[in-house]
C-alpha atoms as a PDB file:
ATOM      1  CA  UNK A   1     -19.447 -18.488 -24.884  1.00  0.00           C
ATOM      2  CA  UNK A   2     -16.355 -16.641 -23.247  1.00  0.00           C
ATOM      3  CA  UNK A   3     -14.855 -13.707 -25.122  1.00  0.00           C
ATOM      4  CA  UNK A   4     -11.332 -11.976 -24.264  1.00  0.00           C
ATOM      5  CA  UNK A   5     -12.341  -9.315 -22.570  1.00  0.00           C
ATOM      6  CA  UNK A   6     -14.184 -12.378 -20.006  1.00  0.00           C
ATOM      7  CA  UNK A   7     -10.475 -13.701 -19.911  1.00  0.00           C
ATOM      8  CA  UNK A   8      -9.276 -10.484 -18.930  1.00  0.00           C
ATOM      9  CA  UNK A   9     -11.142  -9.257 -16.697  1.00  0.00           C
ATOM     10  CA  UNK A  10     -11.428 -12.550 -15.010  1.00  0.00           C
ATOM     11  CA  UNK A  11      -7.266 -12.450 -14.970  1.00  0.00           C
ATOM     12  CA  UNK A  12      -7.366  -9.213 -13.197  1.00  0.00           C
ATOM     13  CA  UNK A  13      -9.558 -10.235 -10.630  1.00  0.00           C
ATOM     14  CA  UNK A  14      -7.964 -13.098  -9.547  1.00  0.00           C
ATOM     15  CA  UNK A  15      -5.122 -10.721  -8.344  1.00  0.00           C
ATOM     16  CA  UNK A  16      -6.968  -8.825  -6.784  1.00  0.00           C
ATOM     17  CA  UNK A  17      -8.900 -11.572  -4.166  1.00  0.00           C
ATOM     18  CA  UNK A  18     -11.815 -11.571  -6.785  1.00  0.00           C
ATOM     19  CA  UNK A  19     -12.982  -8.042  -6.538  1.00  0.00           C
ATOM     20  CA  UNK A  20     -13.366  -5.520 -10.003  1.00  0.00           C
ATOM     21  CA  UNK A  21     -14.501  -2.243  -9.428  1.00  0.00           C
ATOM     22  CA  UNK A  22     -16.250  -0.356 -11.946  1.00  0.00           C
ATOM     23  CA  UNK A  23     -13.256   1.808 -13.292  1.00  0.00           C
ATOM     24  CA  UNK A  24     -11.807  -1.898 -13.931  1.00  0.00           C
ATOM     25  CA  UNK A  25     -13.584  -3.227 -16.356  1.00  0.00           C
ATOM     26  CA  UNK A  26     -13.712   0.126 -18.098  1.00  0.00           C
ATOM     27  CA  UNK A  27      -9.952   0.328 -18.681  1.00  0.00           C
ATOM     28  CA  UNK A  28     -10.059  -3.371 -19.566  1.00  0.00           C
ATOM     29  CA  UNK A  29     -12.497  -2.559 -22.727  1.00  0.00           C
ATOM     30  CA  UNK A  30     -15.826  -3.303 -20.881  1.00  0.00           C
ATOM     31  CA  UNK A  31     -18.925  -1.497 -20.452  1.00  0.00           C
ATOM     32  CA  UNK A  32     -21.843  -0.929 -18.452  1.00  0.00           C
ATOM     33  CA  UNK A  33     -24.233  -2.872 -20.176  1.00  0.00           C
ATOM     34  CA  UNK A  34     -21.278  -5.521 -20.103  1.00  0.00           C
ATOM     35  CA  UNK A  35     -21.143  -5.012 -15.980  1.00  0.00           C
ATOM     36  CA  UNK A  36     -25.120  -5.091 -15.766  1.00  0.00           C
ATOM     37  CA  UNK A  37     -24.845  -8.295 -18.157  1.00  0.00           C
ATOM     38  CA  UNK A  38     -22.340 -10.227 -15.692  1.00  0.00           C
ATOM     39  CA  UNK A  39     -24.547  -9.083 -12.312  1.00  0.00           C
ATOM     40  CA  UNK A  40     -27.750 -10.466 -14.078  1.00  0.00           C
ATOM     41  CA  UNK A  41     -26.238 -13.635 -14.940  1.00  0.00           C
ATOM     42  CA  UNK A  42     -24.990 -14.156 -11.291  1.00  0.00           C
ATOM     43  CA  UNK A  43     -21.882 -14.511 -12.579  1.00  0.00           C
ATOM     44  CA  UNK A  44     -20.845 -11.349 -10.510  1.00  0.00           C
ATOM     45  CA  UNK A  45     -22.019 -10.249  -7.206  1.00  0.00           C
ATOM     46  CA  UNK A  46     -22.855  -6.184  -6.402  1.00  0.00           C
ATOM     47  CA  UNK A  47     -20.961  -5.984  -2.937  1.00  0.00           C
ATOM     48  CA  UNK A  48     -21.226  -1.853  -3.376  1.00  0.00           C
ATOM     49  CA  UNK A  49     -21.792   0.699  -5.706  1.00  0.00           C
ATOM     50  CA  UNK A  50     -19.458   0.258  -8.401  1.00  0.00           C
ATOM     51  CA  UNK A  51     -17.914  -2.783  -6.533  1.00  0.00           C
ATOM     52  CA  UNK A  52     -18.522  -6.629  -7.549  1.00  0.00           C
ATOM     53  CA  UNK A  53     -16.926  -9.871  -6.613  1.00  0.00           C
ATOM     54  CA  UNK A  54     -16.646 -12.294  -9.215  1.00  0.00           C
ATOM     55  CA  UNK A  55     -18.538 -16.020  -8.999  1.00  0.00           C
ATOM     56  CA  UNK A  56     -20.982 -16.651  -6.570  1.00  0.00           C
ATOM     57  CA  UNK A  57     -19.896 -18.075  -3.648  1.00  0.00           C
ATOM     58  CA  UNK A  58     -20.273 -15.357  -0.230  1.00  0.00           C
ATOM     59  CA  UNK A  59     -17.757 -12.886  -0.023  1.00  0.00           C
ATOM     60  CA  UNK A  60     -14.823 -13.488   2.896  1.00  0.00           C
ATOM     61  CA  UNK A  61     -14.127 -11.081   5.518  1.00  0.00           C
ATOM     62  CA  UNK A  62     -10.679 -10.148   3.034  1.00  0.00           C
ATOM     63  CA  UNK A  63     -12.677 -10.108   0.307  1.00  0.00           C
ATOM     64  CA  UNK A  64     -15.608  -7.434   2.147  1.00  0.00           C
ATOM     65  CA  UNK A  65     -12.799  -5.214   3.578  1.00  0.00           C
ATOM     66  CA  UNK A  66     -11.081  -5.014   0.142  1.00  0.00           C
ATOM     67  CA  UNK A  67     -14.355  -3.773  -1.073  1.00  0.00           C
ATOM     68  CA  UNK A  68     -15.305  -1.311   1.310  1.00  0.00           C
ATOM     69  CA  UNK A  69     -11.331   0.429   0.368  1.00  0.00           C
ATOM     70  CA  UNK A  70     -12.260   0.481  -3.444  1.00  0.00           C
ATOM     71  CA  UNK A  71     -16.165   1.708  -2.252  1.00  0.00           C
ATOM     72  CA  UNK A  72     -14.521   4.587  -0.253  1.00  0.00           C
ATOM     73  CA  UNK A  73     -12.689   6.562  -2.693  1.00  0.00           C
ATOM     74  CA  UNK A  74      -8.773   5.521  -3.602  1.00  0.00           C
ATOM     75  CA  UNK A  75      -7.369   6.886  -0.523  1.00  0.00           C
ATOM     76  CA  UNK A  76      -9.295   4.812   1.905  1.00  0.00           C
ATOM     77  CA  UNK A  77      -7.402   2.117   3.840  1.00  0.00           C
ATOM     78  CA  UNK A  78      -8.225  -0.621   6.429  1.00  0.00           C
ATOM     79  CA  UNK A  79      -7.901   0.805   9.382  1.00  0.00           C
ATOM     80  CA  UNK A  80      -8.140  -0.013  13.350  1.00  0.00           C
ATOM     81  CA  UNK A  81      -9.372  -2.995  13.805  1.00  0.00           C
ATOM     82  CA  UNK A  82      -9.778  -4.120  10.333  1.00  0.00           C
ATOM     83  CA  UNK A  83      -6.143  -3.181   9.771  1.00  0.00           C
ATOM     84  CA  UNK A  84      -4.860  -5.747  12.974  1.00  0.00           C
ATOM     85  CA  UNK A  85      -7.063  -8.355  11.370  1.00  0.00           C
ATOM     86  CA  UNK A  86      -5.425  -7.622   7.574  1.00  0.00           C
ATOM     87  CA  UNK A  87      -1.742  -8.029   9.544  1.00  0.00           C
ATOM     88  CA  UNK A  88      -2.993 -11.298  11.499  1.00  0.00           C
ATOM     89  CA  UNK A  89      -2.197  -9.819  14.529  1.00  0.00           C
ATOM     90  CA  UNK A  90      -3.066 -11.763  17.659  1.00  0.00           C
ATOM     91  CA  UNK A  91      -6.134 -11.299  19.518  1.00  0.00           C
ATOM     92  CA  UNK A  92      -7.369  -9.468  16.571  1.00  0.00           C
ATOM     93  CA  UNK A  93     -10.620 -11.355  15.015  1.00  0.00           C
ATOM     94  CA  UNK A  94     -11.888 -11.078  11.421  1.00  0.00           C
ATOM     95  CA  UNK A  95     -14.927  -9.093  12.583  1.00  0.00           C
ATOM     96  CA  UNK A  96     -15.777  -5.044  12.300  1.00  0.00           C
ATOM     97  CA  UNK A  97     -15.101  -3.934   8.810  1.00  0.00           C
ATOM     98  CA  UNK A  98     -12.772  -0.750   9.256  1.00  0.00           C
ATOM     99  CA  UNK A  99     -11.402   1.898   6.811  1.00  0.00           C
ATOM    100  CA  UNK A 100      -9.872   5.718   7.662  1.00  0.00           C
ATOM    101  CA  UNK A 101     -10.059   7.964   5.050  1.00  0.00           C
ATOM    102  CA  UNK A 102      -8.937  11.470   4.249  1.00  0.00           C
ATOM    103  CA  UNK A 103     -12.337  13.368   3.144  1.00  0.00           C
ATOM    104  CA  UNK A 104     -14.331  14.770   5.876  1.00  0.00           C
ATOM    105  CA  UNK A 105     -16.828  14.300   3.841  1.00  0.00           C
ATOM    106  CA  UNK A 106     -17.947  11.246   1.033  1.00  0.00           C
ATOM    107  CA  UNK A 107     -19.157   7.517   0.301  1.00  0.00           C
ATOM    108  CA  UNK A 108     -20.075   5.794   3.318  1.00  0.00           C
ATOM    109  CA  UNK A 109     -20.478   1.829   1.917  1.00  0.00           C
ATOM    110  CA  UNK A 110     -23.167   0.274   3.728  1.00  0.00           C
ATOM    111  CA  UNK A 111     -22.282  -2.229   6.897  1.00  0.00           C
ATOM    112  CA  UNK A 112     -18.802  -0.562   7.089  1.00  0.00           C
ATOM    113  CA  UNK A 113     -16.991   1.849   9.836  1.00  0.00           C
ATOM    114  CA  UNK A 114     -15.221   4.879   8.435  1.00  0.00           C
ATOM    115  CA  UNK A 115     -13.370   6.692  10.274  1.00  0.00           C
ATOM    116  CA  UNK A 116     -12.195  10.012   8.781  1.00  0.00           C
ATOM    117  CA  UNK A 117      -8.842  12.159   9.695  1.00  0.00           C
ATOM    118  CA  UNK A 118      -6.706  15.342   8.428  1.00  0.00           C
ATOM    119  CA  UNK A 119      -3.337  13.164   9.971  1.00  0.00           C
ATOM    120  CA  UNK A 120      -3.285  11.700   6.340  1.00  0.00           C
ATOM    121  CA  UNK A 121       0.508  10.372   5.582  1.00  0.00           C
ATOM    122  CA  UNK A 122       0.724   7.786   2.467  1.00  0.00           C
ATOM    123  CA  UNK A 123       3.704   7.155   3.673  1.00  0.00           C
ATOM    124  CA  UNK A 124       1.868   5.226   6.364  1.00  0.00           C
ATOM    125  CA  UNK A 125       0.523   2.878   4.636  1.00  0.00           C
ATOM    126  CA  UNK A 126       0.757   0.209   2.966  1.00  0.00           C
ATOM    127  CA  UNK A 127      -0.672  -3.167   1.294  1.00  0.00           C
ATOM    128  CA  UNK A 128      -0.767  -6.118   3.088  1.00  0.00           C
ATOM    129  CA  UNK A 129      -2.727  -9.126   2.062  1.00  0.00           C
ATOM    130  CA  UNK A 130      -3.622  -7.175  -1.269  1.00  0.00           C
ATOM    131  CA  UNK A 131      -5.617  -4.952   0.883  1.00  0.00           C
ATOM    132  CA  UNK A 132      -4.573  -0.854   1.162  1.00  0.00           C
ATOM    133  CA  UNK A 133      -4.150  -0.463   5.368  1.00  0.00           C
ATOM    134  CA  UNK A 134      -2.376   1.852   7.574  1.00  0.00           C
ATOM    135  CA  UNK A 135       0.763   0.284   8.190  1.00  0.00           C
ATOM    136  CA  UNK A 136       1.974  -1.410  11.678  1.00  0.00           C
ATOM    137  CA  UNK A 137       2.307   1.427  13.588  1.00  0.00           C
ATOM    138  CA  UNK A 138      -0.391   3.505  12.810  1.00  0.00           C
ATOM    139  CA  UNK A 139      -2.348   0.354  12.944  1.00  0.00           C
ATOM    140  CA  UNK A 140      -1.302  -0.180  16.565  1.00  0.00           C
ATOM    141  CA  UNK A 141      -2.148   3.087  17.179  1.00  0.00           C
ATOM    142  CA  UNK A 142      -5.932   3.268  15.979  1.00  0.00           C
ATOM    143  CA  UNK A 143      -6.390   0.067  17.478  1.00  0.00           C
ATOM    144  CA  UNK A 144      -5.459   1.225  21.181  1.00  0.00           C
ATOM    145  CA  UNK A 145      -8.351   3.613  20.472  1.00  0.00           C
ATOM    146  CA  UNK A 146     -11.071   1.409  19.859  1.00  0.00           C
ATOM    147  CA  UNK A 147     -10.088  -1.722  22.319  1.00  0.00           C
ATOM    148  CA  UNK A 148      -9.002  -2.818  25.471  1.00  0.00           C
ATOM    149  CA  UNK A 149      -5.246  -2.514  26.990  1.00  0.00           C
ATOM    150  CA  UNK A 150      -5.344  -6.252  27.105  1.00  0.00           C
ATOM    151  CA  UNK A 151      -6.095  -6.951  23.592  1.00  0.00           C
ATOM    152  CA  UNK A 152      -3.512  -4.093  22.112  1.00  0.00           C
ATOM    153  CA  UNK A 153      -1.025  -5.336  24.648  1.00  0.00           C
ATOM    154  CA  UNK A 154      -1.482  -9.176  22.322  1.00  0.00           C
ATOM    155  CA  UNK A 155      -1.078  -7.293  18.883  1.00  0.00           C
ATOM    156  CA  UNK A 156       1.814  -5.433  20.173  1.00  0.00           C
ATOM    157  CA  UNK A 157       3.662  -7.955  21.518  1.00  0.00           C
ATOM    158  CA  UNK A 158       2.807 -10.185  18.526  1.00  0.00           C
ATOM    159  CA  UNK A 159       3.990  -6.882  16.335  1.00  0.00           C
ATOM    160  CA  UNK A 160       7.320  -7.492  18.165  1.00  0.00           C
ATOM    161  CA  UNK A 161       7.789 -10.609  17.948  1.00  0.00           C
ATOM    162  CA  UNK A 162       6.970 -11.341  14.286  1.00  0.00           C
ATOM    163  CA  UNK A 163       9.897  -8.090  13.986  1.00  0.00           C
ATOM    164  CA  UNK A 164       7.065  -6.002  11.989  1.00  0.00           C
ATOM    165  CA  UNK A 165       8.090  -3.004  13.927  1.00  0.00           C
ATOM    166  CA  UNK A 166      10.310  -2.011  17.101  1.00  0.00           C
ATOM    167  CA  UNK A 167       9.472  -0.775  20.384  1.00  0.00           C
ATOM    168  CA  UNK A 168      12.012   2.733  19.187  1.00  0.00           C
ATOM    169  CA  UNK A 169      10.273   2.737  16.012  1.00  0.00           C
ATOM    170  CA  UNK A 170       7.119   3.143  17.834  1.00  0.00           C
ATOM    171  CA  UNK A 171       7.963   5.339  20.170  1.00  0.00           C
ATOM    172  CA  UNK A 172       9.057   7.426  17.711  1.00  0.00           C
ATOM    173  CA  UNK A 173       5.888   7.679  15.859  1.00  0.00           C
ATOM    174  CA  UNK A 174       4.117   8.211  19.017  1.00  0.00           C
ATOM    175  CA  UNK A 175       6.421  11.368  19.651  1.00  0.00           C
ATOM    176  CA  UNK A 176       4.679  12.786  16.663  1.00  0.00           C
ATOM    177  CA  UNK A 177       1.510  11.025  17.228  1.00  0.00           C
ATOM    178  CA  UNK A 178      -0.417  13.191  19.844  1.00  0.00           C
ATOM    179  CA  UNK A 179      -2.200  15.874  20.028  1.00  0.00           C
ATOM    180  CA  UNK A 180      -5.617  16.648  20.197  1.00  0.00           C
ATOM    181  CA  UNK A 181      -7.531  14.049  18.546  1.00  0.00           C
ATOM    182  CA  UNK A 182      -4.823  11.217  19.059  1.00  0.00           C
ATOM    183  CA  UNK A 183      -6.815   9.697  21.580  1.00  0.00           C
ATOM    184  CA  UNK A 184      -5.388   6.181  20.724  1.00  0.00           C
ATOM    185  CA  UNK A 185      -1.903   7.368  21.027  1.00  0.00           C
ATOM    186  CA  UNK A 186      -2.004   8.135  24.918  1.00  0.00           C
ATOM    187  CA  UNK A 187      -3.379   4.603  25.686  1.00  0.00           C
ATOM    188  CA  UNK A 188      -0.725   2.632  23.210  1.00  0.00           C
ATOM    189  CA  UNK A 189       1.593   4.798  25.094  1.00  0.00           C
ATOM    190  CA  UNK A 190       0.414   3.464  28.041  1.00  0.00           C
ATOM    191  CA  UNK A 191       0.782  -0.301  27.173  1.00  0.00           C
ATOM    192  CA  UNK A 192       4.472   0.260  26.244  1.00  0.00           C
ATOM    193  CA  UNK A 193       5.572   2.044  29.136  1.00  0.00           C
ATOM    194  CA  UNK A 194       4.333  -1.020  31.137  1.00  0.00           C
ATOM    195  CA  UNK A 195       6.082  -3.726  29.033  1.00  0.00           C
ATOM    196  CA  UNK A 196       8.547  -5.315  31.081  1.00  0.00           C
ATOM    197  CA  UNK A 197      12.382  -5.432  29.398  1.00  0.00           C
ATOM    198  CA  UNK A 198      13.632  -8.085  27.376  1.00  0.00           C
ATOM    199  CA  UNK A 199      12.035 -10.518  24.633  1.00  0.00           C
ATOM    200  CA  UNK A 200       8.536  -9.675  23.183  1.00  0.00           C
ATOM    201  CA  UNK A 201       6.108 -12.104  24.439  1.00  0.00           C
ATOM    202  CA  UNK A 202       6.553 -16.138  22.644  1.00  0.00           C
ATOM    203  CA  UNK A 203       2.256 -16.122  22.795  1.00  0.00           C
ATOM    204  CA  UNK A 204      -0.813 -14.240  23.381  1.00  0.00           C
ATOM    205  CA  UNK A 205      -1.188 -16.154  26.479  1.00  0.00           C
ATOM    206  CA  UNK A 206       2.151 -15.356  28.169  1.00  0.00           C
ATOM    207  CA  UNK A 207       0.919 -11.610  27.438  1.00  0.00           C
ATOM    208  CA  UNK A 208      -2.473 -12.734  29.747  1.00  0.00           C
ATOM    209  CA  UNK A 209      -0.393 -14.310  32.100  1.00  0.00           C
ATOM    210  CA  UNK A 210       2.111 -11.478  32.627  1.00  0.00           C
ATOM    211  CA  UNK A 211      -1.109  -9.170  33.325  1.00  0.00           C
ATOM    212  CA  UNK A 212      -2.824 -11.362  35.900  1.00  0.00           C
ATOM    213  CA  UNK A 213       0.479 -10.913  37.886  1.00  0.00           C
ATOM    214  CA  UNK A 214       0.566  -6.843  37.427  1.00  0.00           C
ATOM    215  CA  UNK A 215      -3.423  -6.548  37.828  1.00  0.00           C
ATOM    216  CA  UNK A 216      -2.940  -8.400  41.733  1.00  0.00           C
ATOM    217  CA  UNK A 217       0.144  -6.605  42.510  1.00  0.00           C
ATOM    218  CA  UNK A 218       2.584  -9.221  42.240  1.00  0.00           C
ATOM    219  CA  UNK A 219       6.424  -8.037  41.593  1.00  0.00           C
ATOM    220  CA  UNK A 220       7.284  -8.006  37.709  1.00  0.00           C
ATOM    221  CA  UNK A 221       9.040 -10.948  36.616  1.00  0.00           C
ATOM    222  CA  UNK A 222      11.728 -11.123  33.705  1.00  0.00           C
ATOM    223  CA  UNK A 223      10.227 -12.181  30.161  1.00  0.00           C
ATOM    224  CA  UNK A 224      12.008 -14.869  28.940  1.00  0.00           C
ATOM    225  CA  UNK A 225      14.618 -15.692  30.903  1.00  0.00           C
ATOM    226  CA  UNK A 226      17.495 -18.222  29.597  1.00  0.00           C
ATOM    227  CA  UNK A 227      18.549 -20.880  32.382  1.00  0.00           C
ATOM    228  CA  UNK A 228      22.338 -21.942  32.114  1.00  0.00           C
ATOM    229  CA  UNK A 229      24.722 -24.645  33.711  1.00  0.00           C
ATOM    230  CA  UNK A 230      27.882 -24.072  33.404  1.00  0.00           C
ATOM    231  CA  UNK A 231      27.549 -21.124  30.913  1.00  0.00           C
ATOM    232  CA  UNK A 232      25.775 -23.662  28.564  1.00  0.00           C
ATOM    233  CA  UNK A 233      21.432 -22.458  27.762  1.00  0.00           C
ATOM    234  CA  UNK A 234      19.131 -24.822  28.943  1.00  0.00           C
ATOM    235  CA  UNK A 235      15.993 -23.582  29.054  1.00  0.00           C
ATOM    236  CA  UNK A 236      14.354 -20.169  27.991  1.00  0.00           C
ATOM    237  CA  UNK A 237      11.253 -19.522  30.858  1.00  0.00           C
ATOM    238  CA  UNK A 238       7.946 -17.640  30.194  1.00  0.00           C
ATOM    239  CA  UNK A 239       8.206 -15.343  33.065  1.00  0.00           C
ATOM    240  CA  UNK A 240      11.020 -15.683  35.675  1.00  0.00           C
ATOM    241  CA  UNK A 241      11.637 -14.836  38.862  1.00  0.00           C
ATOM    242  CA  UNK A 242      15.334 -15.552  39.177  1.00  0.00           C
ATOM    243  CA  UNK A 243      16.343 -14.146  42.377  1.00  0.00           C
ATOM    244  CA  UNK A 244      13.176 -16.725  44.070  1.00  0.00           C
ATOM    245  CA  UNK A 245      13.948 -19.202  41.414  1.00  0.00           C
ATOM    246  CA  UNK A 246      10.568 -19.448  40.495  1.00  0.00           C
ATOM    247  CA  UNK A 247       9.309 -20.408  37.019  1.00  0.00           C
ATOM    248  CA  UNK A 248       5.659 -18.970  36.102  1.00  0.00           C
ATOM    249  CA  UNK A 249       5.152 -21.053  32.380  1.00  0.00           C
ATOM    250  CA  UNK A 250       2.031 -20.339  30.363  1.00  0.00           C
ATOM    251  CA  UNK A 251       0.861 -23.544  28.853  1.00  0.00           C
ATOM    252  CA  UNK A 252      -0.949 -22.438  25.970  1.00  0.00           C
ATOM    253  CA  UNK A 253      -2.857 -24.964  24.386  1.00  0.00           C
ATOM    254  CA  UNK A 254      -0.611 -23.935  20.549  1.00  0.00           C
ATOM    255  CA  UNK A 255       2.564 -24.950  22.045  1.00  0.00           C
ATOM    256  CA  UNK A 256       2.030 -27.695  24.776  1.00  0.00           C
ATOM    257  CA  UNK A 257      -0.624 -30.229  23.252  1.00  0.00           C
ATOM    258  CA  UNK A 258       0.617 -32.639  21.604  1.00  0.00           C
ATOM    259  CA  UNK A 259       2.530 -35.971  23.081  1.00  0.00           C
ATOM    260  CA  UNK A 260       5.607 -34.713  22.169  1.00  0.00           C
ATOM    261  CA  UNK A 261       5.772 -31.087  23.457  1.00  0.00           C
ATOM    262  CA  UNK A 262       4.439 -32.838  26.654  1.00  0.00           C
ATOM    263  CA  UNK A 263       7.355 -35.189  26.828  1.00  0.00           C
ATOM    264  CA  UNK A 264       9.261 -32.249  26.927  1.00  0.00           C
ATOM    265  CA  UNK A 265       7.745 -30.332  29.247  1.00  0.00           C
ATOM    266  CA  UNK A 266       8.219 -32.905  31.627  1.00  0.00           C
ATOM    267  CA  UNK A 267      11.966 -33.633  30.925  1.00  0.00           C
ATOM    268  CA  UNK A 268      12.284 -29.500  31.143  1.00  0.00           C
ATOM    269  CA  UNK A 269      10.541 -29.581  34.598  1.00  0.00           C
ATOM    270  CA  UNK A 270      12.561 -32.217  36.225  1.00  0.00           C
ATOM    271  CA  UNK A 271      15.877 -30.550  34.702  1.00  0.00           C
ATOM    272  CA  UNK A 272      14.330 -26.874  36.405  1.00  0.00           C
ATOM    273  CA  UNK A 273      13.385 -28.661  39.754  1.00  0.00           C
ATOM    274  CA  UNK A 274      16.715 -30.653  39.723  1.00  0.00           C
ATOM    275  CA  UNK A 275      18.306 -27.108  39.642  1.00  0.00           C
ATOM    276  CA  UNK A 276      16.540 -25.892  42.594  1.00  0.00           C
ATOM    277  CA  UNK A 277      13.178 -24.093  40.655  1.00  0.00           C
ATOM    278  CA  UNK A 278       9.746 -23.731  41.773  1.00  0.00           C
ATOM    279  CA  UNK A 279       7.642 -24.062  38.560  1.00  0.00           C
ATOM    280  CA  UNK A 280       4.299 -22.939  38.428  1.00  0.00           C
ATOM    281  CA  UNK A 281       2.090 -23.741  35.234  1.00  0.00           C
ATOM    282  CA  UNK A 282      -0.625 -21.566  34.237  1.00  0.00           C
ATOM    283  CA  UNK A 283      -3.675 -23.302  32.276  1.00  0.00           C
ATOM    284  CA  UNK A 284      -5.975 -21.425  30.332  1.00  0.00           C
ATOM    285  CA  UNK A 285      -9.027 -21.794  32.003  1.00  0.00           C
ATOM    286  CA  UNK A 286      -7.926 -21.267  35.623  1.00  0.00           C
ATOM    287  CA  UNK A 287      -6.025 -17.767  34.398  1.00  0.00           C
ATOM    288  CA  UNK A 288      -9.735 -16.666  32.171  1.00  0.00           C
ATOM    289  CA  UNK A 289     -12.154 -17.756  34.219  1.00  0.00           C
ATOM    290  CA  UNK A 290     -10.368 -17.672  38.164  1.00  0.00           C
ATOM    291  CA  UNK A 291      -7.290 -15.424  37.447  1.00  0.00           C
ATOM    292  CA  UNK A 292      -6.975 -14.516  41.260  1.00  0.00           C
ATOM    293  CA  UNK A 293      -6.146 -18.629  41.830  1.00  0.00           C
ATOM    294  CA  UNK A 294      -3.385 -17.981  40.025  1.00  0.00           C
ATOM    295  CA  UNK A 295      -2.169 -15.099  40.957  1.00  0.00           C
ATOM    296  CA  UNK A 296      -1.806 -16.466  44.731  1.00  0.00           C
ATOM    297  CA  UNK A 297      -0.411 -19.919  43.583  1.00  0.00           C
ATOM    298  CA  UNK A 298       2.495 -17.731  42.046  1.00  0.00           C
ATOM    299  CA  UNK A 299       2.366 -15.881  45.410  1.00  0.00           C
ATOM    300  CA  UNK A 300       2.440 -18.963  47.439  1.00  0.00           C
ATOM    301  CA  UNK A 301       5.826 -19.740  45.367  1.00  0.00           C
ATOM    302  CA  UNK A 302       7.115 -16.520  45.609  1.00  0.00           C
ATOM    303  CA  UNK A 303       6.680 -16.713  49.500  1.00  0.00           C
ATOM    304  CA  UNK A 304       8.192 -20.606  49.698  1.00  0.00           C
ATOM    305  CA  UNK A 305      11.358 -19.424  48.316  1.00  0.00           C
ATOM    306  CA  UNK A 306      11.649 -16.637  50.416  1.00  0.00           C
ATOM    307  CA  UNK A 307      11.205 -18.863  53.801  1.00  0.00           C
ATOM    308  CA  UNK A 308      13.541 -21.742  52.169  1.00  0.00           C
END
């Protein structure tokens, strides 16, 4: 038979993605007998010390990074790449559970990174997903640490794009970012000074794209580029070469799948060929899996226009 502390403490967890820590059901009247009760019953499930998750289906990756935080200590945050997986950055993947904390020294929850740091600002962080993390840009700055340029240059662009941050208010942080132990800093650094100008990237793929042309030495082309006749926008391009009028487009499967978005791909080709463009499309599998192909296809173009 339910009672009303059940009610309450079941009303409090289901703000809180389903996770009670100990100190929880202490302020809500429990005890623990009441907590051992509730774990022997399988009605709750131990995920740490002091740490359960109420019902008993498995815990999600939300749910498990959550409870490492509370397992931590109260300071402790998602952090690196547990923090671009809280924001839903892209590229990032719901894998490594990450937290940074304050203490050189304390808990270490079992199955979880913890990474430990005297640059400790509250004011950079925040709660996203009902998880504590480091917000967006220290998050893009712990994850240039751990992962490759290609993968921070996604989440950054994606940062961009979704207007989470600014490529001033970054660069701002990372003037007060380095230092000895910054190692992340220096590479994000890195990835921004190479960005070309204009629009963030529209997709991780473009971002792919854009680096198979800089990894084989081809010239930088403009992101995003609007087409006009007669001072009227006609078309917005991937990544333009405007003074070869040629159009490199990466056709991600996301935005160019369905019968529709091909119809109009094909009307938007004939309209750029009609106005004297060379468009090159980029699949996915020829830019993973045979990225020089593509590189000299767009070089091929590049050279056309030059001997037209």
């Amino acid at each position: 038979m339910r009672s009303d502390l059940d009610d309450r403490v079941d009303a409090l967890a289901s703000t809180q993605l389903g996770i009670l820590a100990r100190h929880h059901v202490l302020h809500a009247g429990g005890s623990d007998h009441y907590i051992d009760t509730c774990v022997q019953r399988k009605r709750w499930q131990l995920l740490h010390p002091g740490v359960y998750l109420t019902g008993s289906a498995p815990p999600t990756w939300l749910q498990r990074q959550l409870a490492a935080c509370w397992a931590a200590g109260p300071q402790a945050v998602a952090s690196h790449r547990g923090a671009t997986a809280v924001w839903w950055l892209d590229g990032a993947t719901e894998g490594p559970i990450e937290i940074l904390v304050p203490e050189l020294k304390g808990p270490e929850p079992r199955g979880v990174i913890v990474h430990r740091t005297r640059r400790w600002d509250p004011d950079h962080h925040t709660v996203r997903r009902r998880v504590p993390v480091t917000d967006i840009n220290r998050t893009l700055i712990d994850y240039a640490a751990v992962c490759p340029p290609i993968l921070v240059e996604r989440a950054l662009e994606d940062a961009f794009r979704r207007r989470y941050t600014t490529e001033g208010a970054l660069r701002r942080r990372l003037a007060v970012a380095g230092g000895p132990g910054a190692r992340g800093a220096g590479r994000l650094r890195r990835v921004v000074d190479l960005r070309p100008e204009g629009k963030p990237a529209r997709s991780g793929f473009e971002v792919i794209v854009f680096d198979i042309l800089r990894q084989f030495g081809l010239p930088l082309p403009v992101r995003n580029y609007v087409v006009c006749l007669d001072g009227v926008p006609v078309a917005e391009l991937d990544l333009a070469y405007p003074d070869a009028l040629v159009d490199v487009e990466a056709m991600g499967a996301k935005w160019h799948s369905t019968r529709r978005q091909r119809e109009r791909d094909d009307e938007r080709r004939a309209l750029l060929r009609a106005l004297g463009w060379d468009v090159v499309e980029v699949e996915w599998e020829p830019a993973i899996y045979r990225p020089e192909g593509v590189a000299d296809e767009v070089r091929a173009a590049l050279r056309g226009s030059v001997a037209a």
